[in-house]
N, C-alpha and C. Protein backbone atom coordinates (compact mmCIF):
# COMPACT_ATOMS: atom_id res chain seq x y z
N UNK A 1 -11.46 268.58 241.29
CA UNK A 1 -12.69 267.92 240.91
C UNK A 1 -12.52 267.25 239.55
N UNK A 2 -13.12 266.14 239.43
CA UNK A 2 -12.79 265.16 238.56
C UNK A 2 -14.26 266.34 237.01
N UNK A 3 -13.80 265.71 235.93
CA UNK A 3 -15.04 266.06 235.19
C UNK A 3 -16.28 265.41 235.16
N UNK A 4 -16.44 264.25 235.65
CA UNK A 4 -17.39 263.52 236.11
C UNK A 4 -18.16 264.40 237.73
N UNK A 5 -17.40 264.69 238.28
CA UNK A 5 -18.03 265.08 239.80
C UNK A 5 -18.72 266.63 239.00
N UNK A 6 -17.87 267.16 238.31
CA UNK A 6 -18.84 268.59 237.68
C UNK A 6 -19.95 268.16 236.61
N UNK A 7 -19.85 266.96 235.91
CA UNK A 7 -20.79 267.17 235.28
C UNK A 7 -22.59 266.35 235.80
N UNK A 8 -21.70 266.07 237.31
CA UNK A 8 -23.15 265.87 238.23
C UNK A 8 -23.25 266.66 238.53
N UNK A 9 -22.15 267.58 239.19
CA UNK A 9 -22.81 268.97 239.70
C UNK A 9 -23.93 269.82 238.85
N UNK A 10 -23.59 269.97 237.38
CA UNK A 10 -24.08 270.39 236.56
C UNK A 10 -25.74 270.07 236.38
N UNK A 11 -25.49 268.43 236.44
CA UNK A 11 -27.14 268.20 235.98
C UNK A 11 -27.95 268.44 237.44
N UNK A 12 -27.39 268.23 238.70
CA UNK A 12 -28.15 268.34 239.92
C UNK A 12 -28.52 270.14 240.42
N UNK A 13 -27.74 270.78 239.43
CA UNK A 13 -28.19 272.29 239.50
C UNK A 13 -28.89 272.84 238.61
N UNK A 14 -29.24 271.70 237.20
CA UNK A 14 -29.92 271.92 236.27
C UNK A 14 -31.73 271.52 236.74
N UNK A 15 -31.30 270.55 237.36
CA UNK A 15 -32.87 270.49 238.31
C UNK A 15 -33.30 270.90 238.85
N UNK A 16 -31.93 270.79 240.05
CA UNK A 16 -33.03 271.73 241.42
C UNK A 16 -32.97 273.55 240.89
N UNK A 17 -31.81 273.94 239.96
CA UNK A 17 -31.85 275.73 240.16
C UNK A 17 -32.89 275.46 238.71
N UNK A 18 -32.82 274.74 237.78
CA UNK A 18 -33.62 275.04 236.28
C UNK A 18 -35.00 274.75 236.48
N UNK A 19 -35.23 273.47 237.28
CA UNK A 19 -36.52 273.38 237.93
C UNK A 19 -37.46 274.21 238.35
N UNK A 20 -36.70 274.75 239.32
CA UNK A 20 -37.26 275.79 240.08
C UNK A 20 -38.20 277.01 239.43
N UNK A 21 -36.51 277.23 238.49
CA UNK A 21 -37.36 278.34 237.49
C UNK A 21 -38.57 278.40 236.83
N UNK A 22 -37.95 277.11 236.27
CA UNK A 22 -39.19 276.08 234.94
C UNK A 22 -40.65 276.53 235.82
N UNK A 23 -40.90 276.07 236.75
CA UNK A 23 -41.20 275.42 237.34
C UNK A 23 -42.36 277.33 238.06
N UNK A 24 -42.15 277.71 238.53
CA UNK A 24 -42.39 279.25 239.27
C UNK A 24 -43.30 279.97 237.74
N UNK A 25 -41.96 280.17 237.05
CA UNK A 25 -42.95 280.69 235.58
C UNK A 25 -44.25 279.94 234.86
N UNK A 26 -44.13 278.67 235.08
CA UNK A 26 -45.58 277.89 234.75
C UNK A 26 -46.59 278.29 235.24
N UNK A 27 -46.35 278.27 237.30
CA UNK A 27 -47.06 279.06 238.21
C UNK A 27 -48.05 279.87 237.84
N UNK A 28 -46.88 281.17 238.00
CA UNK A 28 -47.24 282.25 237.38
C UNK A 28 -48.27 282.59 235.99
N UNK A 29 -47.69 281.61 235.11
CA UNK A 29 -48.16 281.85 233.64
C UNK A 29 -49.78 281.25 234.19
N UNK A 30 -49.78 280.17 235.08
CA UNK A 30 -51.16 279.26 234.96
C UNK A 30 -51.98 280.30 235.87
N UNK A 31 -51.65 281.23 236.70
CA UNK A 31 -53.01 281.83 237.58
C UNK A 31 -52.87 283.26 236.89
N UNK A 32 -51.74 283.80 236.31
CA UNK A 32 -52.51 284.71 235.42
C UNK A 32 -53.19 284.74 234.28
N UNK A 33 -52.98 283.90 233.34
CA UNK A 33 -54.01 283.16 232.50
C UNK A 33 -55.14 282.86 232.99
N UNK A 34 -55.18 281.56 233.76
CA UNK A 34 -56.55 281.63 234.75
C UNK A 34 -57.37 282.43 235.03
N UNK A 35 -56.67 283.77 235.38
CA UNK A 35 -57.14 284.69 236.42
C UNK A 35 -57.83 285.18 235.40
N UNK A 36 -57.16 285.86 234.27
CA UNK A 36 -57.44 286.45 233.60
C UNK A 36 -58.67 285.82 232.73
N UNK A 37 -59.15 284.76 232.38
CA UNK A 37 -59.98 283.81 231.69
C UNK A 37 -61.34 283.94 232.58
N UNK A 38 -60.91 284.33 233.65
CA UNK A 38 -62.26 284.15 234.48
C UNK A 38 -62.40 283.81 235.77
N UNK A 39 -61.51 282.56 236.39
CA UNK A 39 -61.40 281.64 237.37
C UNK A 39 -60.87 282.64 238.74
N UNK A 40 -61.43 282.28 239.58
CA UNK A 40 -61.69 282.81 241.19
C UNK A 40 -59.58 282.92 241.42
N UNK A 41 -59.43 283.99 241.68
CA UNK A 41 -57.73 283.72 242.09
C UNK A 41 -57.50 282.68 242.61
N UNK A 42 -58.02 282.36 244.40
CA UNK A 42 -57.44 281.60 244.89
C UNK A 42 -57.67 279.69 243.96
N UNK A 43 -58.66 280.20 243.33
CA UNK A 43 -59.00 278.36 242.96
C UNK A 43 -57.95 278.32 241.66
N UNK A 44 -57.65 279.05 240.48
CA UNK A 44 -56.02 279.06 240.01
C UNK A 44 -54.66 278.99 241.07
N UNK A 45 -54.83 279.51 242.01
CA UNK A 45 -53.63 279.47 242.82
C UNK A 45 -53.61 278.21 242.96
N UNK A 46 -54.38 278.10 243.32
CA UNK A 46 -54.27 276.15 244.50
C UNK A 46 -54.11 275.25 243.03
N UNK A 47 -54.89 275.31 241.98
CA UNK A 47 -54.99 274.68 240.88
C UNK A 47 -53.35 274.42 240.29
N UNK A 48 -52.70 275.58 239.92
CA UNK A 48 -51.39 275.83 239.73
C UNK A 48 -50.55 275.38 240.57
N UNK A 49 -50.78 275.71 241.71
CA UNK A 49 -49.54 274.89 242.50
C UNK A 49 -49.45 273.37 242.33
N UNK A 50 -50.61 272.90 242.45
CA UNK A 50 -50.66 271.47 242.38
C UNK A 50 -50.28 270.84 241.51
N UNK A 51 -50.36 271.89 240.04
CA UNK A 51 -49.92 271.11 239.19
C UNK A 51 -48.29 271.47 238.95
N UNK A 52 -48.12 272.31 239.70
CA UNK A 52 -46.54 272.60 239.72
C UNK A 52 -45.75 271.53 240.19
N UNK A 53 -46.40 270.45 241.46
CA UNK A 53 -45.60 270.06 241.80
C UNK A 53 -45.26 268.37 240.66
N UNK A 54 -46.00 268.38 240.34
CA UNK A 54 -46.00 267.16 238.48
C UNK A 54 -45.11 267.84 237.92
N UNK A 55 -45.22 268.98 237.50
CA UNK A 55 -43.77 269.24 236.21
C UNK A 55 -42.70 269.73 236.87
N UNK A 56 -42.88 270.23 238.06
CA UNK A 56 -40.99 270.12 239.08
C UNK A 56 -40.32 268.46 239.04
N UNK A 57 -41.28 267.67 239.20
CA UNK A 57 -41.27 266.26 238.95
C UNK A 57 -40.36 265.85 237.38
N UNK A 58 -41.34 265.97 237.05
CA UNK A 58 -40.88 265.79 235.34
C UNK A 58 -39.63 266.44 234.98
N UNK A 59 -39.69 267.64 235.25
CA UNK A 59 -38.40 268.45 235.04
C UNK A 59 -37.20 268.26 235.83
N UNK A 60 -37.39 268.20 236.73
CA UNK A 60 -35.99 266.93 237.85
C UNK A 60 -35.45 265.90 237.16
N UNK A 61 -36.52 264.50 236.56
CA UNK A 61 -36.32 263.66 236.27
C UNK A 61 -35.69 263.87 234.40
N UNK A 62 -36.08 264.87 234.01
CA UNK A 62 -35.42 264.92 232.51
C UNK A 62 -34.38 266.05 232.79
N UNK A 63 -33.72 266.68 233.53
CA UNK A 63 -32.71 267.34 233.26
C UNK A 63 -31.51 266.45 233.68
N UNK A 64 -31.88 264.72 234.39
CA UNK A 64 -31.01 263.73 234.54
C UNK A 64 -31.10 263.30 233.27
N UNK A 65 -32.11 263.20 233.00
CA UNK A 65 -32.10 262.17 231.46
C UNK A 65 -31.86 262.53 230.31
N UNK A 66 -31.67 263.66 229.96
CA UNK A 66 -31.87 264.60 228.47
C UNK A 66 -29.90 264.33 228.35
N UNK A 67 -29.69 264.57 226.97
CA UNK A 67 -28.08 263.98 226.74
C UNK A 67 -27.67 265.19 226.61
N UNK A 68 -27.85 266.54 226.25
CA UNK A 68 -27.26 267.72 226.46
C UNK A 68 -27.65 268.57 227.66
N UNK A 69 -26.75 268.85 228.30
CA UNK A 69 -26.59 269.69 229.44
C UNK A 69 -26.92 271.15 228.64
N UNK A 70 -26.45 271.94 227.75
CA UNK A 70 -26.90 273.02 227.20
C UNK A 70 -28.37 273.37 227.16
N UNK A 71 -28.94 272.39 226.64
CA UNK A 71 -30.29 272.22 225.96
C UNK A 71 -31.17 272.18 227.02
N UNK A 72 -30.55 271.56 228.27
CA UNK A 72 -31.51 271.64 229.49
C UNK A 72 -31.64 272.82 230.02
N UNK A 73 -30.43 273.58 230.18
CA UNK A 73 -30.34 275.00 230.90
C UNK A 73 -30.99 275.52 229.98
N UNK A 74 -31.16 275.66 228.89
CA UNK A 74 -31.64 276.52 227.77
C UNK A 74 -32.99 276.32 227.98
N UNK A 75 -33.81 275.60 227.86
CA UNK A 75 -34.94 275.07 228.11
C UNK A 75 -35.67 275.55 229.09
N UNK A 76 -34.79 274.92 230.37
CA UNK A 76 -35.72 275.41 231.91
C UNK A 76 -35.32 276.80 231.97
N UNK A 77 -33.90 277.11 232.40
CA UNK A 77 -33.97 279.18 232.52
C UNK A 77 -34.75 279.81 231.44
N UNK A 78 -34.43 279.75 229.71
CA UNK A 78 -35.38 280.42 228.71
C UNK A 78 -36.64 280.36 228.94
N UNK A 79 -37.13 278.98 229.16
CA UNK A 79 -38.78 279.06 229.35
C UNK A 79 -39.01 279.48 230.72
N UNK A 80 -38.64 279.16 231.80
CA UNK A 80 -39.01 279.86 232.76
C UNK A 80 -39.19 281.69 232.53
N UNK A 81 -38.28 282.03 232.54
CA UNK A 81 -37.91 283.02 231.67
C UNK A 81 -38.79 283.75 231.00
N UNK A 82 -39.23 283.29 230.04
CA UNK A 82 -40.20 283.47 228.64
C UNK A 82 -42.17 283.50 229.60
N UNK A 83 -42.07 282.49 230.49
CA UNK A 83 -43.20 282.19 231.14
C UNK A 83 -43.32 283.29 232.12
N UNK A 84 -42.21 283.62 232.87
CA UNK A 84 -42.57 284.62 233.76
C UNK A 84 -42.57 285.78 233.62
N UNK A 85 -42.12 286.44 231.96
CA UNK A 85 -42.15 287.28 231.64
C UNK A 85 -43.83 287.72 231.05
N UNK A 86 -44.44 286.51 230.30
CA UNK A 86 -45.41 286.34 229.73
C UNK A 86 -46.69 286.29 230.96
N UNK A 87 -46.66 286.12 231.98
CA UNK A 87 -46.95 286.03 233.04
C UNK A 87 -47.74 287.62 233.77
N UNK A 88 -46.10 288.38 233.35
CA UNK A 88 -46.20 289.66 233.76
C UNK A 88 -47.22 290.61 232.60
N UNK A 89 -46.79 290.21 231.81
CA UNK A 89 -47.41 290.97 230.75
C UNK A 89 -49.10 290.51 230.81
N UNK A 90 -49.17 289.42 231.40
CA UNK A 90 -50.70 289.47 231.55
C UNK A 90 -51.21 290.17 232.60
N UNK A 91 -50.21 290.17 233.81
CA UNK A 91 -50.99 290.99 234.76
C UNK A 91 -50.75 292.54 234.78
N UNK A 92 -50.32 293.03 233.88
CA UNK A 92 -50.32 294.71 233.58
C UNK A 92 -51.28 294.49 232.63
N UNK A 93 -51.96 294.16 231.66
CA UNK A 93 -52.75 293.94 231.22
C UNK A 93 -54.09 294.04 232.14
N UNK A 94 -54.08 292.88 232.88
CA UNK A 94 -55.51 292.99 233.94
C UNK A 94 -55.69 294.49 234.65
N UNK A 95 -54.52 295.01 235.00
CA UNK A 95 -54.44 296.44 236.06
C UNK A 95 -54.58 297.15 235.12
């Protein structure tokens, strides 16, 4: 493999696998927040997803565009990460 063919591999796994993450922990972070604020579960659920699918968007399109490959993985796994941890800690909180 050429270093060019890995360093697409790189950014096309920085989207679809960093995305993902990014992307799940927002989820999460937005209907337990929600939930917790007040708002009916399912109307955060549906609320959150929808807007999940805008920053899976965004986050696809900048882990092509951003000039460090580090900084992207760092970014989407940490904050995903950080979000779904923060996530949890709200819902042991609610229970």
């Amino acid at each position: 493999m050429t270093i060019e063919r890995i360093h697409i591999a790189g950014r096309i796994g920085a989207a679809l696998l960093g995305g993902y993450v990014f992307t799940w922990g927002g989820i999460a972070l937005g209907v337990a927040g929600l939930f917790a604020a007040g708002m009916e579960f399912h109307d955060a659920e549906h609320l959150c997803n929808i807007l999940g699918f805008l920053v899976f968007l965004v986050v696809f399109l900048w882990a092509f565009a951003a000039r460090s490959m580090p900084r992207v993985w760092l970014v989407l796994l940490g904050g995903g990460g950080l979000m779904t941890a923060s996530a949890s800690l709200i819902q042991h909180m609610l229970i």
